[in-house]
C-alpha atoms as a PDB file:
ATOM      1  CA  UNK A   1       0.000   0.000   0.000  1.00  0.00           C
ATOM      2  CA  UNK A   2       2.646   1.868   0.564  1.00  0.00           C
ATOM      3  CA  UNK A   3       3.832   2.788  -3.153  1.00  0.00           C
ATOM      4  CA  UNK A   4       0.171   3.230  -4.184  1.00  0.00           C
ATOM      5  CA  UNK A   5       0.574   6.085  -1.427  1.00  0.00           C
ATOM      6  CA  UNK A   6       3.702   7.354  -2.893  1.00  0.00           C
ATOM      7  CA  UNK A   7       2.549   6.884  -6.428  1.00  0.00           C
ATOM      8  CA  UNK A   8      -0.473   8.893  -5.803  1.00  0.00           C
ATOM      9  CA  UNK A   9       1.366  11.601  -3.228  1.00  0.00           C
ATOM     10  CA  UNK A  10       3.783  12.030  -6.871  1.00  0.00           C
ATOM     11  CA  UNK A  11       0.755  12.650  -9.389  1.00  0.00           C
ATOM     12  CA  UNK A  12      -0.513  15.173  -6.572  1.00  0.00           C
ATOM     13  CA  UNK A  13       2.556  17.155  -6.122  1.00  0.00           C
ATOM     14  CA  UNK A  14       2.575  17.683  -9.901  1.00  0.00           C
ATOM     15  CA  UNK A  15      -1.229  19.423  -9.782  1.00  0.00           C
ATOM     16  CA  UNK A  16      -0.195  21.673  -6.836  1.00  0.00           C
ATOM     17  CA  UNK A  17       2.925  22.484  -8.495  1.00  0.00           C
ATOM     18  CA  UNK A  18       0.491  23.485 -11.433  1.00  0.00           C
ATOM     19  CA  UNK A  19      -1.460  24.985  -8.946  1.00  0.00           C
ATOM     20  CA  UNK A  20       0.730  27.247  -7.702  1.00  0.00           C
ATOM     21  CA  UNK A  21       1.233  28.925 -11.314  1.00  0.00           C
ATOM     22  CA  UNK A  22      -2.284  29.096 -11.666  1.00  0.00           C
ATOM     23  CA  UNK A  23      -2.811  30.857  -8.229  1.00  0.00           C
ATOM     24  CA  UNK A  24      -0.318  33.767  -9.262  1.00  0.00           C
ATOM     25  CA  UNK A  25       1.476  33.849  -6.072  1.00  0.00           C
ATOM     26  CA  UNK A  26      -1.782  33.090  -3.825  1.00  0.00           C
ATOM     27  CA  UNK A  27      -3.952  36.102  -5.432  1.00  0.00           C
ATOM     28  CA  UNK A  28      -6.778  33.649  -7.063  1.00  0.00           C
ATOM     29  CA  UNK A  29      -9.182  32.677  -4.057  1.00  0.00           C
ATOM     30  CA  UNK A  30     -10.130  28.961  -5.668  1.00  0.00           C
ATOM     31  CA  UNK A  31      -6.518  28.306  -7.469  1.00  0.00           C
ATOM     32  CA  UNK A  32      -4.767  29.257  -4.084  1.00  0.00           C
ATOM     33  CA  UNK A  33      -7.449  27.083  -1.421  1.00  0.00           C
ATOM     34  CA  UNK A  34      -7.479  24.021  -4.143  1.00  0.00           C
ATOM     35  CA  UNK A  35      -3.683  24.158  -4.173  1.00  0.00           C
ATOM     36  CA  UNK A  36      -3.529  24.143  -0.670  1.00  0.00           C
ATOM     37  CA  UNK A  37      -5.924  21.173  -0.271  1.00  0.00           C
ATOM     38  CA  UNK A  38      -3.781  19.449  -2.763  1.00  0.00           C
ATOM     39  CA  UNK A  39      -0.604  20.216  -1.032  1.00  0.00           C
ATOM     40  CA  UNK A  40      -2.295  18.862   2.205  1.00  0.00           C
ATOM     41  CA  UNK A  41      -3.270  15.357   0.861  1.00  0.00           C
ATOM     42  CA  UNK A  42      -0.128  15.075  -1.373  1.00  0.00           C
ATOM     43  CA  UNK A  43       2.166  15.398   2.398  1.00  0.00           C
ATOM     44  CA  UNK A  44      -0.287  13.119   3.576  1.00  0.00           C
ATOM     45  CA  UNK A  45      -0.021  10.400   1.254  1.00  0.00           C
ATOM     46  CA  UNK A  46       3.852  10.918   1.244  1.00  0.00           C
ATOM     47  CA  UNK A  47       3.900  10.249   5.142  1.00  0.00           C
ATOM     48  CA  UNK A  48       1.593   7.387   4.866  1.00  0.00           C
ATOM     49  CA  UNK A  49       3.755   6.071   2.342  1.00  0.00           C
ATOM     50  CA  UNK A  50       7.183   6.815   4.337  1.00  0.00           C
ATOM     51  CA  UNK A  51       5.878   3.944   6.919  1.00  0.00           C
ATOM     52  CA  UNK A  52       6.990   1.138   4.879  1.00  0.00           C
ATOM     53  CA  UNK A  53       9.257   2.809   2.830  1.00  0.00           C
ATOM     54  CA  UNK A  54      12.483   3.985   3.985  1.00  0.00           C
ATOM     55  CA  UNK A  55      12.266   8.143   4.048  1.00  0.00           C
ATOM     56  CA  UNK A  56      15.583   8.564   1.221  1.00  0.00           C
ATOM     57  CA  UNK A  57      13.705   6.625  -1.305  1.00  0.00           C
ATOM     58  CA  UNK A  58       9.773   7.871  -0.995  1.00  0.00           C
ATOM     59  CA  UNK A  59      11.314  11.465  -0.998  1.00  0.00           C
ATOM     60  CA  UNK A  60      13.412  10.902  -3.951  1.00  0.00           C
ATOM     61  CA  UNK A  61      10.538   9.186  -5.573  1.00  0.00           C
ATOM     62  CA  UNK A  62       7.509  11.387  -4.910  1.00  0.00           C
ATOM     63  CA  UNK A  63      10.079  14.625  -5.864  1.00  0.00           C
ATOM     64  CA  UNK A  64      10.859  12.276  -9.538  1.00  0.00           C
ATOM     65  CA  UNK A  65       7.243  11.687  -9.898  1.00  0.00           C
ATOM     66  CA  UNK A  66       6.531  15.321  -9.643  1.00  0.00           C
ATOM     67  CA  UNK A  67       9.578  16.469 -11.346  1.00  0.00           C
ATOM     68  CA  UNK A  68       9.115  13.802 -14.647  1.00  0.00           C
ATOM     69  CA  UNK A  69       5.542  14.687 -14.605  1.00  0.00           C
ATOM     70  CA  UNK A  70       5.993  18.297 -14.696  1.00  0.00           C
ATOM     71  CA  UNK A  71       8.629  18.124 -17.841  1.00  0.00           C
ATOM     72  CA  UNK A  72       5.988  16.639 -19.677  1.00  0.00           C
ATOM     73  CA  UNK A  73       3.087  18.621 -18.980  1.00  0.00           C
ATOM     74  CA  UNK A  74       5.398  21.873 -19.784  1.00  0.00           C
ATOM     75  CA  UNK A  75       6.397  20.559 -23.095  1.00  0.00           C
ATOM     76  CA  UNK A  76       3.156  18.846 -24.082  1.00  0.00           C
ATOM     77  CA  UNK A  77       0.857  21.945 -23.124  1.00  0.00           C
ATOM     78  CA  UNK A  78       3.046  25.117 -22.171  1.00  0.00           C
ATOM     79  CA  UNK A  79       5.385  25.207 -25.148  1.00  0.00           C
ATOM     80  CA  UNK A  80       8.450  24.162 -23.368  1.00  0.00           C
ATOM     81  CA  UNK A  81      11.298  22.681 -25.419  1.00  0.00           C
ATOM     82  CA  UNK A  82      10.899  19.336 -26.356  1.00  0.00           C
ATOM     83  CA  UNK A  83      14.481  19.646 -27.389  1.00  0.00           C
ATOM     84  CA  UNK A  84      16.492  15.372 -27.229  1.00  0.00           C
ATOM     85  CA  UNK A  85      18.586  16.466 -23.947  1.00  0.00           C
ATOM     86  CA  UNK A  86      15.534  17.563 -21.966  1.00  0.00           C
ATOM     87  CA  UNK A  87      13.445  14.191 -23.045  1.00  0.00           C
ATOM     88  CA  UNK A  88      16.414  12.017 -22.201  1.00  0.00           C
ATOM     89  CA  UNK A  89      16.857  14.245 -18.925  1.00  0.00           C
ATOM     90  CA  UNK A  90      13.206  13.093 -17.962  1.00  0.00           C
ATOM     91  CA  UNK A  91      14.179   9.425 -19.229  1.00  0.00           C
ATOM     92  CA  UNK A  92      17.162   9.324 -16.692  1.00  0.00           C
ATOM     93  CA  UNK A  93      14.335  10.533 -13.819  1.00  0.00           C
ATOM     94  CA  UNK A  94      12.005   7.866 -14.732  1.00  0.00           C
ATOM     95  CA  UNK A  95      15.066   5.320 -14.571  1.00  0.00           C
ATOM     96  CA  UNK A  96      16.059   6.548 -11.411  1.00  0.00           C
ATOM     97  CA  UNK A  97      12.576   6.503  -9.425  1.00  0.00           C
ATOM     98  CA  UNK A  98      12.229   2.881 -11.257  1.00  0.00           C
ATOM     99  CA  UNK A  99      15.339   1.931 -10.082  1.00  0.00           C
ATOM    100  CA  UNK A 100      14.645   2.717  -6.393  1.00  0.00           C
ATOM    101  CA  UNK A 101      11.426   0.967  -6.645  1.00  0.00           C
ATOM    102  CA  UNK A 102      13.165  -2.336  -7.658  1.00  0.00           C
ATOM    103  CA  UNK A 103      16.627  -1.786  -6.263  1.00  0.00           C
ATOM    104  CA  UNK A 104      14.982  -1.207  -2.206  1.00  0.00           C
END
């Protein structure tokens, strides 16, 4: 249960990452309360997740999740460079979070 806890914590980190553009530095009412909410459960999860896993890996994993995830949304829908360097880049973060997964 634990990685489905990390896992999840990861996909939420990238929305309130998202969140926090869309909130313009905590000026928009809704964007700033729903990334707060999402900030909440995504720590949540994390620290659910950190009881089975040790706390080096499900930090470096949820921040990879969130990091990898983020990449992609800004080159598929915020015209970031989709240049080969910065897809490998996000490659070599996927590896690594995989690798902790199977390597712990």
């Amino acid at each position: 249960m634990g990685w489905f806890y990390l896992c999840f914590a990861g996909i939420l980190e990238c929305f309130w990452a998202i969140g926090l553009k869309q909130s313009e530095g905590f000026t928009k009412l809704w964007p700033s309360l729903i990334t707060a909410a999402l900030i909440v459960i995504s720590l949540t999860m994390l620290s659910l997740a950190m009881k089975t896993i040790p706390v080096g890996t499900a930090y470096a994993v949820w921040a990879g999740i969130g990091a990898a995830l983020l990449a992609a949304y800004g080159i598929l829908f915020m015209g970031e460079s989709a240049s080969f360097i910065r897809i490998a880049c996000i490659f070599f973060i996927i590896s690594g979070v995989a690798g902790l997964k199977y390597f712990t």
